[in-house]
Protein backbone atom coordinates (compact mmCIF):
# COMPACT_ATOMS: atom_id res chain seq x y z
CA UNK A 1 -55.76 15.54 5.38
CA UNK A 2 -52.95 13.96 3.90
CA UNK A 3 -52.28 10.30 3.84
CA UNK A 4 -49.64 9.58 6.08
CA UNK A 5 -48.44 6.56 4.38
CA UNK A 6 -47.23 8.87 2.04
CA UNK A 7 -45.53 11.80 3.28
CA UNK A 8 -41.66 11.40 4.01
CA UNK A 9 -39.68 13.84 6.28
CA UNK A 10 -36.51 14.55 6.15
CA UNK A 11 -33.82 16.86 8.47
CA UNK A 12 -30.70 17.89 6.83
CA UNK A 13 -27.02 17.37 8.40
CA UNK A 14 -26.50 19.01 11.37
CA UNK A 15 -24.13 21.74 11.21
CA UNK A 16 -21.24 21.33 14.30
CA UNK A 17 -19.15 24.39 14.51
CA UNK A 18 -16.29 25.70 16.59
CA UNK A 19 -14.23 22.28 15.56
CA UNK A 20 -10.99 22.46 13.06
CA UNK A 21 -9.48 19.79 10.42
CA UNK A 22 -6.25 19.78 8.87
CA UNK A 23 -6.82 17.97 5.11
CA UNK A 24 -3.12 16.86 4.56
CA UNK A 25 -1.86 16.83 1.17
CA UNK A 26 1.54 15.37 -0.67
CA UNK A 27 3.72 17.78 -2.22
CA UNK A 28 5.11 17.09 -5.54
CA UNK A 29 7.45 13.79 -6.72
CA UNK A 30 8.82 12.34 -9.48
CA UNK A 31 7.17 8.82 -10.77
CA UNK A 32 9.56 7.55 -13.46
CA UNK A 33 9.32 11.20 -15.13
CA UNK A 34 6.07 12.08 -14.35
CA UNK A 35 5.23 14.54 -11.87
CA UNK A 36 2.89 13.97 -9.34
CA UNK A 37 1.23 14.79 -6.17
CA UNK A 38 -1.90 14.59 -4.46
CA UNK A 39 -5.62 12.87 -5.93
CA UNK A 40 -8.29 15.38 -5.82
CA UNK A 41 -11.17 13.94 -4.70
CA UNK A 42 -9.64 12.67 -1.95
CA UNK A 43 -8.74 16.36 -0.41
CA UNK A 44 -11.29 18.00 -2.04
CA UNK A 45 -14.48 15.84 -1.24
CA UNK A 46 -13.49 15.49 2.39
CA UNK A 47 -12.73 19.59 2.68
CA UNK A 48 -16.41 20.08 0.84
CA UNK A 49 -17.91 17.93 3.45
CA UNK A 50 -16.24 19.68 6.36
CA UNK A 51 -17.11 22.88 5.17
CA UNK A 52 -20.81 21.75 4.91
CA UNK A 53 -21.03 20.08 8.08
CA UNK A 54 -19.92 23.70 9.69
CA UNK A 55 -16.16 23.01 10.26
CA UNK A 56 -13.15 25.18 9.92
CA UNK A 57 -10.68 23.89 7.51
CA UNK A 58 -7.49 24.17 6.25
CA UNK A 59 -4.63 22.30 3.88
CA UNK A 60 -1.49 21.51 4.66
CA UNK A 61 1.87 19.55 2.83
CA UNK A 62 4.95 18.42 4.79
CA UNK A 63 6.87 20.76 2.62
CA UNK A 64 4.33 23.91 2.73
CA UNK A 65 4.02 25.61 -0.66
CA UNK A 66 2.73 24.92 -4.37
CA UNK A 67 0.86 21.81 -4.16
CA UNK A 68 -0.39 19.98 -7.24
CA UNK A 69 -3.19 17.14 -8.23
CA UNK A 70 -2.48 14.15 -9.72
CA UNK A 71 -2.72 14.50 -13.71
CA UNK A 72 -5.12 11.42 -13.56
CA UNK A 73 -7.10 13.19 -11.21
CA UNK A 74 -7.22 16.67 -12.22
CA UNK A 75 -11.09 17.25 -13.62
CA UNK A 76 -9.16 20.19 -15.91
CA UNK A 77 -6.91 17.91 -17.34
CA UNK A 78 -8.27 16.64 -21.04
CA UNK A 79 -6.27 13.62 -20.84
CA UNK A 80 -7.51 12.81 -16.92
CA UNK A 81 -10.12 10.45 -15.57
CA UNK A 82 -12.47 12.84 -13.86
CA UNK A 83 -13.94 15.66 -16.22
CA UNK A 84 -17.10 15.45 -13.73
CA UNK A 85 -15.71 16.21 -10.76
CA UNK A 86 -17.73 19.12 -10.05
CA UNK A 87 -15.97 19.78 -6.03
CA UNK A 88 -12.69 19.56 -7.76
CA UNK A 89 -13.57 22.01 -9.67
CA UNK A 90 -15.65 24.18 -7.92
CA UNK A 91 -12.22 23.98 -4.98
CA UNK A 92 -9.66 25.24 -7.72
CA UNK A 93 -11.77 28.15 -9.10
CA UNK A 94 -12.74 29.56 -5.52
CA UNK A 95 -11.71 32.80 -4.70
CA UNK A 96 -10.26 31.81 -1.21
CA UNK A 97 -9.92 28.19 -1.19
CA UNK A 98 -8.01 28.17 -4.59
CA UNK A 99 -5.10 30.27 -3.51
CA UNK A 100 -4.45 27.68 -1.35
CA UNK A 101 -2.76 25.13 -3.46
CA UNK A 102 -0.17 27.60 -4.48
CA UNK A 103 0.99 28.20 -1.51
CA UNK A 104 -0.14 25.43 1.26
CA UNK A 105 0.80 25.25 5.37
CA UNK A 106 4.11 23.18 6.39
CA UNK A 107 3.55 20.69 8.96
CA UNK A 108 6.20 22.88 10.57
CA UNK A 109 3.64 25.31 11.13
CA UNK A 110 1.06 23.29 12.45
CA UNK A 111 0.29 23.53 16.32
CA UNK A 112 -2.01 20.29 16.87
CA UNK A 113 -3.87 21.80 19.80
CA UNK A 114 -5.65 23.94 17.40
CA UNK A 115 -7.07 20.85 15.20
CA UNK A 116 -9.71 18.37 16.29
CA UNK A 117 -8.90 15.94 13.38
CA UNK A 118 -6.38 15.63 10.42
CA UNK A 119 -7.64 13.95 7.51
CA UNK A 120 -4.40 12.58 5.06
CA UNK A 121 -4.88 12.48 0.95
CA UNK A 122 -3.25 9.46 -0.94
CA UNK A 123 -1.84 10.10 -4.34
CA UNK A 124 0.58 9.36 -6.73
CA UNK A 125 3.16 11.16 -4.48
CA UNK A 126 2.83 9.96 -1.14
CA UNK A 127 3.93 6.35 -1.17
CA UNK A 128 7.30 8.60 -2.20
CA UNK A 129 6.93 11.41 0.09
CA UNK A 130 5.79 9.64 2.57
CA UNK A 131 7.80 6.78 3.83
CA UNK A 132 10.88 8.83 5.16
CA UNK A 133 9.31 11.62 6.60
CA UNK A 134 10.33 11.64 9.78
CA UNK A 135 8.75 15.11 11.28
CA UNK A 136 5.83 13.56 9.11
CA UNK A 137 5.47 10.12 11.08
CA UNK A 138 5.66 12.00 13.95
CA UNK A 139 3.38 14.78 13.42
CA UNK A 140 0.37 11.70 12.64
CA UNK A 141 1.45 10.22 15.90
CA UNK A 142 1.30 13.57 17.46
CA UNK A 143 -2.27 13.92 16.64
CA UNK A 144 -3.11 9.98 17.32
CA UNK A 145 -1.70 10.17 20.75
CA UNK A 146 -3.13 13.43 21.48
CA UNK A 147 -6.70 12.19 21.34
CA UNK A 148 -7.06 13.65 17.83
CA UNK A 149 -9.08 11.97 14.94
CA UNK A 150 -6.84 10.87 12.62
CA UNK A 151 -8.28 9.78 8.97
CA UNK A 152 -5.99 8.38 5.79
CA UNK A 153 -7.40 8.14 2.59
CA UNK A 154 -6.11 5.67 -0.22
CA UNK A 155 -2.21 5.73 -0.57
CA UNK A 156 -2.20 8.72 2.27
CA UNK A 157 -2.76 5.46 4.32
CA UNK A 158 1.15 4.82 3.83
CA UNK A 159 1.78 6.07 7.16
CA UNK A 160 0.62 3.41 8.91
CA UNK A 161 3.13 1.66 7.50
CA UNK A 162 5.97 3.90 9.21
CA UNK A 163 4.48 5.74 11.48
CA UNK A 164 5.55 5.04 15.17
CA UNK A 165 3.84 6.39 19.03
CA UNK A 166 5.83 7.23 22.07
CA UNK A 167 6.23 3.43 22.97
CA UNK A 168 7.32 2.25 19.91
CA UNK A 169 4.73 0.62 18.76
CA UNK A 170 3.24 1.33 14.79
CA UNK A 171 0.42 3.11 15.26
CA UNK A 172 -1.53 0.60 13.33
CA UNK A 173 -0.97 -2.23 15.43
CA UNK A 174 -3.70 -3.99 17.26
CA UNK A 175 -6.25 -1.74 14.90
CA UNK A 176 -8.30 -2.79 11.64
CA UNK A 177 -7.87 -0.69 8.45
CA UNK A 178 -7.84 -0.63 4.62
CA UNK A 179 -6.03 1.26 2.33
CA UNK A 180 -5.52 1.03 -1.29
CA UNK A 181 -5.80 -2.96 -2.61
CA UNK A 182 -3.19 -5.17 -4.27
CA UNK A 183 -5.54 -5.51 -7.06
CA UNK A 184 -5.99 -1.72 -7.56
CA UNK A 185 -2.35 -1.47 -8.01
CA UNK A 186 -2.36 -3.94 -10.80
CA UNK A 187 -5.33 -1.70 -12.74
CA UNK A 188 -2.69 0.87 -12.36
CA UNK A 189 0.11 -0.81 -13.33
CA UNK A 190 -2.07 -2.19 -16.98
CA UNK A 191 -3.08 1.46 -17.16
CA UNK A 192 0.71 2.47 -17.37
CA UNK A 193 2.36 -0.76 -18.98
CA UNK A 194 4.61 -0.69 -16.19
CA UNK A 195 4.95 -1.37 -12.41
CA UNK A 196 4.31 1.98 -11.24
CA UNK A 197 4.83 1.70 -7.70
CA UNK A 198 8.15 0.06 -5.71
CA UNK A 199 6.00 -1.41 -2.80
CA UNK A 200 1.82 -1.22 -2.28
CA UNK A 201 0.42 -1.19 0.77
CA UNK A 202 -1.58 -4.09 1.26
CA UNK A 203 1.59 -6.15 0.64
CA UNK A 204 3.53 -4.47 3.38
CA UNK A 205 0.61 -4.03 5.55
CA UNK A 206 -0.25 -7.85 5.57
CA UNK A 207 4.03 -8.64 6.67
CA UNK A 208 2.22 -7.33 10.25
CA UNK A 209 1.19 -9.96 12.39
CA UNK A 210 -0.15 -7.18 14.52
CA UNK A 211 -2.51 -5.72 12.69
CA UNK A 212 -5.43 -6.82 10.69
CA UNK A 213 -5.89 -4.91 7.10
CA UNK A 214 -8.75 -5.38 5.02
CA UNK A 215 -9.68 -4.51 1.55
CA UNK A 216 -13.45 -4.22 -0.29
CA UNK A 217 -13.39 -4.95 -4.26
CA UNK A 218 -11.04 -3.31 -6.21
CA UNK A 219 -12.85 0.44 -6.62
CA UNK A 220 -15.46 -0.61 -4.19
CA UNK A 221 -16.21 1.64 -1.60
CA UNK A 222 -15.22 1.08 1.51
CA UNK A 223 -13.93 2.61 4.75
CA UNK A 224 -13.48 1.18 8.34
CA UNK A 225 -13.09 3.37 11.61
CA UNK A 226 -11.30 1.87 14.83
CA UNK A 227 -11.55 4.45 17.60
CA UNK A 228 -9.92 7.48 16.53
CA UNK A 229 -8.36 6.12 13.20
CA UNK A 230 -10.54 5.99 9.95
CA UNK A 231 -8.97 4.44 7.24
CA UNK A 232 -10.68 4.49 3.27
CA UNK A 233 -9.42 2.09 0.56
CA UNK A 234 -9.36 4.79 -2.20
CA UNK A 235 -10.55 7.93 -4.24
CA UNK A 236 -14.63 6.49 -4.20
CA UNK A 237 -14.34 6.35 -0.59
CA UNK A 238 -13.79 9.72 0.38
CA UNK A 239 -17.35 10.98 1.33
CA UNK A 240 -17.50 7.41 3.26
CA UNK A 241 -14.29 8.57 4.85
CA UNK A 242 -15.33 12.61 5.46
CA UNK A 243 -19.03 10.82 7.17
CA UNK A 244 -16.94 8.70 9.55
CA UNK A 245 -14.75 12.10 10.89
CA UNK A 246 -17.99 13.82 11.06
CA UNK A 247 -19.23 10.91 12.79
CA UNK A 248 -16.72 10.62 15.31
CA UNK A 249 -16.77 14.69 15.73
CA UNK A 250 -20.04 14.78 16.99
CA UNK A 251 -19.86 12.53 19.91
């Protein structure tokens, strides 16, 4: 017999099907000359997780179309950040899932009813793409209101800054949620030599007296769900991000 002290059981993750996600992506700006879009990992490690955990997936951008990642980002780029990003990789070279970043959904195609959650990449892109996007405010709202989990990811959490429900109200106020941190922004901006970005989100997000926004170490992981809305500070807290949905999903 063995010695019980010793043995260690473990179940895998339960697989939860007949549920849909819509990963939201950025399509492509220009950042004093430099194109770019949306940060892998944060689409791509979310959509892997999904897929694992039994869901249906698919990708959408505001504009529909070609749909590019950020040349920091991209694990195929030799000057980028992230040669070992194995999902990244393993997303671009599928034989389905690939396709899809030439030609991604609009958000004019999307019927909400047939989503359980939406799940919003940040980016270089989307604090440009972002903040006017009217049909794109109101699409987040859309799902909010509708009962709908609604997860942002890094910059993707922009929208909170803009977006607006029925009454009025931003969608963010009265909840708690992070998004990429003041002193992220100033890695990036020593990375480039230059201010990079016009505003940053913690900035803006702490003018609120309404709502309460909260930030881990800079590249720290970190993620915080209130009700329906799960919010992750950047690219390292994806999977923290994709666990919470997954979470939420299965109650």
């Amino acid at each position: 017999m063995s010695n019980q002290n010793n043995v260690v059981k473990r179940y895998g993750q339960h697989r939860y099907p007949k549920k849909k996600i819509l990963c939201l992506v950025s399509n492509v700006a220009n950042l004093h000359g430099m194109e770019v879009g949306f940060f892998a990992e944060e689409m791509t490690r979310p959509f892997y997780d999904f897929i694992n955990a039994g869901y249906d997936v698919d990708v959408a951008s505001p504009n529909g179309g070609e749909v590019k990642f950020d040349g920091h980002s991209n694990p195929e780029n030799p000057d980028g950040a992230y040669p070992n990003d194995l999902i990244s990789i393993g997303f671009v070279h599928h034989k389905e899932f690939g396709k899809w970043m030439q030609n991604t959904k609009s958000i004019a195609e999307i019927n909400i009813s047939d989503y359980d959650a939406v799940c919003v990449a940040g980016g270089g892109a989307p604090l440009i793409t972002f903040k006017d996007d009217i049909k794109l405010h109101k699409l987040i709202a859309d799902f909010y209101e509708s009962g709908k989990i609604t997860c942002l990811i890094c910059h993707g959490t922009s929208l909170l800054l803009w977006t607006r429900l029925g009454d009025g109200r931003l969608l963010a106020d009265g909840k708690s949620w992070t998004g990429f941190a003041d002193s992220e922004e100033e890695m990036i901006n020593e990375m480039f030599g230059m201010k990079v970005n016009e505003y940053t989100i913690e900035t803006e997000a702490r003018k609120n007296p309404n709502t309460t926004f909260e930030v881990a170490g800079a590249l720290e992981p970190f993620a915080i769900r209130d009700g329906r809305l799960i919010t992750a500070q950047q690219q390292h807290s994806s999977y923290l991000a994709s666990q919470l949905v997954i979470e939420a999903l299965s109650e």
